[in-house]
Protein backbone atom coordinates (compact mmCIF):
# COMPACT_ATOMS: atom_id res chain seq x y z
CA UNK A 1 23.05 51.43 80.25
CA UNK A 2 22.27 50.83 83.85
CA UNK A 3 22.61 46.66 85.37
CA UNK A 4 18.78 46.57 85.31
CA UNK A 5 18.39 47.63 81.47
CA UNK A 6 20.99 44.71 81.00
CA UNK A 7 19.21 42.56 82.95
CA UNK A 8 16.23 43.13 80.54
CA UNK A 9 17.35 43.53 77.63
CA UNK A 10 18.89 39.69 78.32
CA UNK A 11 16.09 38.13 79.55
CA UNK A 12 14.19 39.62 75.66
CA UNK A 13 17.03 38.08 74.05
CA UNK A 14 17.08 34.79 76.02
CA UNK A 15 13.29 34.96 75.05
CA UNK A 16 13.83 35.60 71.36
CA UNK A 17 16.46 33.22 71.23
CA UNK A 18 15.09 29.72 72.91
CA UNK A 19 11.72 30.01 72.85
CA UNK A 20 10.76 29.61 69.24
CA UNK A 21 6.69 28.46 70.24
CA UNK A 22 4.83 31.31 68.42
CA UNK A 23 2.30 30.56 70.80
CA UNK A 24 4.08 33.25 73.31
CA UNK A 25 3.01 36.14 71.64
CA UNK A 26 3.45 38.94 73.98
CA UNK A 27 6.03 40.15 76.25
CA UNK A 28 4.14 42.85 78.49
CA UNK A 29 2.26 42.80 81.94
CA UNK A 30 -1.27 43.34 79.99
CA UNK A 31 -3.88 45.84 81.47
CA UNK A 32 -7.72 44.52 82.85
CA UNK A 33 -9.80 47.10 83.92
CA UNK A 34 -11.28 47.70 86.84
CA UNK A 35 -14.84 48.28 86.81
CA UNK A 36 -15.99 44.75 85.92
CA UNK A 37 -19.27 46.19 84.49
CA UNK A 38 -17.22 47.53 81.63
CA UNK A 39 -18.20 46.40 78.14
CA UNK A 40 -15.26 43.50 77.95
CA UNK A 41 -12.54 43.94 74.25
CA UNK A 42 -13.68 41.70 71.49
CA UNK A 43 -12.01 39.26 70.29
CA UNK A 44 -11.57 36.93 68.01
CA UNK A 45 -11.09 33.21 69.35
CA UNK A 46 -7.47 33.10 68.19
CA UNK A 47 -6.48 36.03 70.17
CA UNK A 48 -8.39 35.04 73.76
CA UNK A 49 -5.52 33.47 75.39
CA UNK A 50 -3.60 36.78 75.12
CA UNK A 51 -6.72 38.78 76.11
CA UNK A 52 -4.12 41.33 79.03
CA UNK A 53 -1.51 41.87 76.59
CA UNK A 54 -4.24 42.39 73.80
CA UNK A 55 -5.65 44.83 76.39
CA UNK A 56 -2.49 46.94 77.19
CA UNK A 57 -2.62 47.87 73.25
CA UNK A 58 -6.35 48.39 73.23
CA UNK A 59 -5.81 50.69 76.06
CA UNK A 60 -2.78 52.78 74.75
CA UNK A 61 -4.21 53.44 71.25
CA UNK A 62 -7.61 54.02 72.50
CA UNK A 63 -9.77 57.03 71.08
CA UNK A 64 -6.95 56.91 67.74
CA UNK A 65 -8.75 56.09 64.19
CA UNK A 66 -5.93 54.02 62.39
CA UNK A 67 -7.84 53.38 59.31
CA UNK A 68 -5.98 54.19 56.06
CA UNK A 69 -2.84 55.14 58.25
CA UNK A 70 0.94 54.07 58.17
CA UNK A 71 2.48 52.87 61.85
CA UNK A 72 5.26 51.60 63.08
CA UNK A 73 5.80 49.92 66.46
CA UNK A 74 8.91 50.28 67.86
CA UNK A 75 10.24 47.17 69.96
CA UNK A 76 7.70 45.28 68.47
CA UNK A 77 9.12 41.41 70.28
CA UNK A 78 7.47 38.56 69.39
CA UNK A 79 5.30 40.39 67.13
CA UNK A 80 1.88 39.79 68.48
CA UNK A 81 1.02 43.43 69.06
CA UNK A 82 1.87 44.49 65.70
CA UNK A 83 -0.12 41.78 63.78
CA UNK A 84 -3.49 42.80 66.27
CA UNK A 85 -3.12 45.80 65.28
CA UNK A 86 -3.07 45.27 61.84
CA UNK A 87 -5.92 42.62 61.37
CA UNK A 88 -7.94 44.64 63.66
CA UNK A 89 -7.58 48.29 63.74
CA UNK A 90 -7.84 48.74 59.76
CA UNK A 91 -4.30 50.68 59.00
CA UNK A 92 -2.54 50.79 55.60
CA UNK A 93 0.60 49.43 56.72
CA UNK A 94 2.11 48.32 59.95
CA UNK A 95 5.67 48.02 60.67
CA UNK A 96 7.55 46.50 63.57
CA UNK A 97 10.86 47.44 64.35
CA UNK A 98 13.24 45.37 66.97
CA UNK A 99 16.93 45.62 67.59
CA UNK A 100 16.69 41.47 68.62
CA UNK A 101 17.25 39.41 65.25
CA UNK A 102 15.61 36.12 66.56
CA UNK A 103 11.97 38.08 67.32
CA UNK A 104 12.24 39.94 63.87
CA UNK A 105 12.47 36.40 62.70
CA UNK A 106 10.18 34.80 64.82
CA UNK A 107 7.83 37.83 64.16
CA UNK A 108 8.48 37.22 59.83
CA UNK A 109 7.75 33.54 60.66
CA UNK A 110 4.95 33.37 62.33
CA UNK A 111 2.62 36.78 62.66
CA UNK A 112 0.28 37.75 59.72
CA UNK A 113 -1.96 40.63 59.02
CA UNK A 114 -2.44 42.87 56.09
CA UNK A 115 0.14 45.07 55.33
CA UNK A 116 2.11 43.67 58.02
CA UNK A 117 6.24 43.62 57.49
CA UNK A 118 8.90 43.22 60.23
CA UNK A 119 12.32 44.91 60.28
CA UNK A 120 15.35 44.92 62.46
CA UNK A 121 16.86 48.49 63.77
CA UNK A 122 17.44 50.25 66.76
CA UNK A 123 15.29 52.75 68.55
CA UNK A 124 18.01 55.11 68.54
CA UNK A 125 18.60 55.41 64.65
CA UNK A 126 15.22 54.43 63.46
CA UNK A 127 16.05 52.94 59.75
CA UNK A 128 13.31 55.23 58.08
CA UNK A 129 12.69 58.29 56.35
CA UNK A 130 11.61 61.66 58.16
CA UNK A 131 7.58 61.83 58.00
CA UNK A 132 6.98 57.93 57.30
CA UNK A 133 4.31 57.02 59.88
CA UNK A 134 0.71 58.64 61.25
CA UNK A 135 1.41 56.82 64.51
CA UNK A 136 4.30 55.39 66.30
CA UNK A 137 3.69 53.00 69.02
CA UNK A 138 5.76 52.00 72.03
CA UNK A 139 4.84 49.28 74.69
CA UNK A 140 6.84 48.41 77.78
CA UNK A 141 10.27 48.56 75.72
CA UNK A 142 11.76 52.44 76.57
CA UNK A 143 13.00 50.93 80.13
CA UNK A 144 15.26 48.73 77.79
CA UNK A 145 16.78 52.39 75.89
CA UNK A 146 20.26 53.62 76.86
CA UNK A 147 18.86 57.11 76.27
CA UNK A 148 14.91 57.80 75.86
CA UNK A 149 15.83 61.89 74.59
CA UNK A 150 17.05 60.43 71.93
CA UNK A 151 14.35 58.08 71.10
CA UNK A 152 12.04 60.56 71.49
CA UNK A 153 14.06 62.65 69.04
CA UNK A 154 13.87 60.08 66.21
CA UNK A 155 9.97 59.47 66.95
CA UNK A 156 9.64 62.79 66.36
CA UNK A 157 11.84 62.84 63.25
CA UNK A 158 9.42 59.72 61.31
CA UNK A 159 6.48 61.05 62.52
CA UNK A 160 4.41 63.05 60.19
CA UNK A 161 2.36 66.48 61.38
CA UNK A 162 -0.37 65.81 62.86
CA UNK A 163 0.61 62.23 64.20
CA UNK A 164 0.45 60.38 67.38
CA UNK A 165 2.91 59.18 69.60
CA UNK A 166 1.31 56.10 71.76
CA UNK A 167 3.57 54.88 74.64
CA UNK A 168 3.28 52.75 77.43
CA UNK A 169 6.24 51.76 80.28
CA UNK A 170 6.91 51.55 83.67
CA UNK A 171 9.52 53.66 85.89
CA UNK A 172 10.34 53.91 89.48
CA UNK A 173 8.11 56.10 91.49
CA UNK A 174 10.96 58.71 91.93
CA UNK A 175 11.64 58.88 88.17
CA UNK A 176 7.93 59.67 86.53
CA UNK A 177 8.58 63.59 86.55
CA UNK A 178 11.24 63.23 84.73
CA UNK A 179 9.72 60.12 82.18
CA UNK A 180 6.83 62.89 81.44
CA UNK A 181 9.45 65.43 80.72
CA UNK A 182 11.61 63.14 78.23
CA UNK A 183 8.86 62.31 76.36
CA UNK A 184 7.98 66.02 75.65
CA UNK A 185 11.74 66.57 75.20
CA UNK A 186 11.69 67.08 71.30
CA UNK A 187 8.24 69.08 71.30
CA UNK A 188 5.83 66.25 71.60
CA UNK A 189 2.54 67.96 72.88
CA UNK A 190 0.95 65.33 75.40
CA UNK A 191 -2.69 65.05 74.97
CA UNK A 192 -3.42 62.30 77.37
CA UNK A 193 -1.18 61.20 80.59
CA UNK A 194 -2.46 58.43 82.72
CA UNK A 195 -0.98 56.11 85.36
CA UNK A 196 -2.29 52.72 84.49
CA UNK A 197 -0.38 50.57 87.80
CA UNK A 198 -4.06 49.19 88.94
CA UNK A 199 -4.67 47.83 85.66
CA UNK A 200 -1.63 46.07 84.91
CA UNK A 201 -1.36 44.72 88.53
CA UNK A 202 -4.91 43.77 87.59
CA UNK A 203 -4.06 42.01 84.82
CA UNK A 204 -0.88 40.68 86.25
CA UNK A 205 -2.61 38.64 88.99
CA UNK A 206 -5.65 37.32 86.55
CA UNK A 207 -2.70 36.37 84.36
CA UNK A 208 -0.02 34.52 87.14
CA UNK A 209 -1.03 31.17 86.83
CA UNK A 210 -0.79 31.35 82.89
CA UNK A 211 2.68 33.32 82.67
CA UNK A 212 3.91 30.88 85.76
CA UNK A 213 3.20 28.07 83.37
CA UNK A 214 5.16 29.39 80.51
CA UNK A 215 7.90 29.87 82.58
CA UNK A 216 7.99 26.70 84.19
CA UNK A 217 7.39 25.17 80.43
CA UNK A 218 9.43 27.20 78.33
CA UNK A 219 12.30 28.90 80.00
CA UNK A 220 15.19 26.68 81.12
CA UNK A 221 15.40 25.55 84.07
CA UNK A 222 18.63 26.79 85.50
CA UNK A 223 17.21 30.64 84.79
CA UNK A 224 13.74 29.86 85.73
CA UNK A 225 14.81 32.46 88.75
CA UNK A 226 15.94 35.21 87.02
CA UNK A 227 13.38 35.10 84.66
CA UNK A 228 10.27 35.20 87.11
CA UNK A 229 10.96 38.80 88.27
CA UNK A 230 11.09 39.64 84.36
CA UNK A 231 7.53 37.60 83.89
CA UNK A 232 6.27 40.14 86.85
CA UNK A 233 5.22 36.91 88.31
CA UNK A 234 3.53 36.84 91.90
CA UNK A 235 5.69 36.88 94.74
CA UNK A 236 8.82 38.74 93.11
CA UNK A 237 10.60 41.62 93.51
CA UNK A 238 8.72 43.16 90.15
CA UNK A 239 5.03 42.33 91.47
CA UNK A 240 5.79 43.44 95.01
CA UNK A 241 6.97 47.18 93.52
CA UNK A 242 4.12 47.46 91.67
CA UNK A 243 1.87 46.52 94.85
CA UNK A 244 3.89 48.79 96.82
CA UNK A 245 3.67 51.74 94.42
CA UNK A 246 7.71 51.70 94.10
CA UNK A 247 7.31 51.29 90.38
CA UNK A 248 4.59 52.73 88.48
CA UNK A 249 3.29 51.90 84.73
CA UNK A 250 2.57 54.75 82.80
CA UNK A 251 0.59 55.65 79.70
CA UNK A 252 0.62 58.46 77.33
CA UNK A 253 -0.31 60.04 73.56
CA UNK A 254 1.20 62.72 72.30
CA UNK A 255 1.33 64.46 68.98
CA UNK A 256 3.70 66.43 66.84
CA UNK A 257 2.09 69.75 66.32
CA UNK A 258 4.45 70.52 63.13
């Protein structure tokens, strides 16, 4: 695992570990689009102060029909995706899967929906039968993996025929060949690749001066610095790649054929 997964990964754990306000429910850079004449996501009250991160999900399952199905989101964090999912998008079951203890428990605590369980286990070993799930879903969590093949390979392996693999993530601008190629890397057939950057940088600036003031009100103050770059806050290193096209945030759905 490279210094930057590390880096990461600690910041999630820091995050799972001290900040125990359910009221931070998501951990990604959210997604606004960009035509403001577009019809804007519905939602209910509850769910309108996390209206980006909402939006990133909205976005990377769009055009699926979860009704009546089984999924399973893997590096499901805080939990907030996983429980929209489930009180809005009308599956059977929805599982979320973390390898950080303190958000499976946060998650069990505090996120409802029906069907809706939480489990701990690692995206490299997924703890669950071969053909369990219609769709697996994956947002902004891959960068964290010491080895995406292999994830791939076990998405593959729960996934029944016929179902959909939703991802989301960003990568350096130099590494997205080779992103599209590891997610295809167990016979995945894509049906939709798009690079999303506009929208999340979008979303990231309509969204600074709330992230800046869960930082500054949540995160202690002595790694209030690192932690900024992870928030993709204005004026860091991770905002100014994304401005500068160095990293880019990709989205994708593919499906296993057989």
């Amino acid at each position: 695992m490279g210094l930057r997964q590390v880096a990461w990964r600690a910041c999630y754990e820091l995050l799972g570990a001290r900040v125990r306000q359910p009221a931070w429910t998501f951990m990604n850079y959210g997604y606004a689009p960009l035509d403001a004449t577009a019809s804007p996501l519905v939602l209910d009250p509850a769910d309108e102060p996390d209206r980006y991160g909402i939006g990133l999900y909205a976005h990377v399952l769009d055009g699926l029909d979860l009704a009546g199905t089984d999924v399973l989101e893997v590096g499901s964090g805080r939990g907030g995706g996983a429980s929209w999912v489930a009180r809005s998008r009308g599956p059977r079951t929805t599982t979320g899967v973390d390898l950080a203890a303190s958000a499976v428990a946060l998650s069990r605590r505090d996120r409802r929906g029906p069907g809706l369980r939480f489990v701990r286990g690692d995206a490299l070993a997924l703890p669950f039968d071969d053909a369990s799930f219609d769709v697996v879903l994956n947002v902004e969590s891959s960068h964290c993996y010491p080895s995406v093949d292999r994830f791939v390979a076990e998405v593959h392996r729960v996934l029944r025929p016929g179902g959909t693999f939703a991802w989301a993530d960003f990568r350096g601008a130099d590494d997205v060949a080779a992103t599209r190629a590891q997610l295809r890397s167990s016979g995945l057939a894509p049906v939709r690749e798009d690079d999303i950057t506009a929208e999340v940088l979008h979303a990231l600036r309509l969204d600074d001066a709330r992230r800046a003031a869960l930082v500054r009100d949540w995160i202690p103050r002595l790694v209030q610095p690192a932690f900024r770059p992870f928030a993709g806050l204005d004026g860091t290193r991770t905002h100014d790649r994304f401005t500068t096209g160095a990293t880019r945030y990709l989205s994708a759905q593919l499906v296993r054929e057989r």
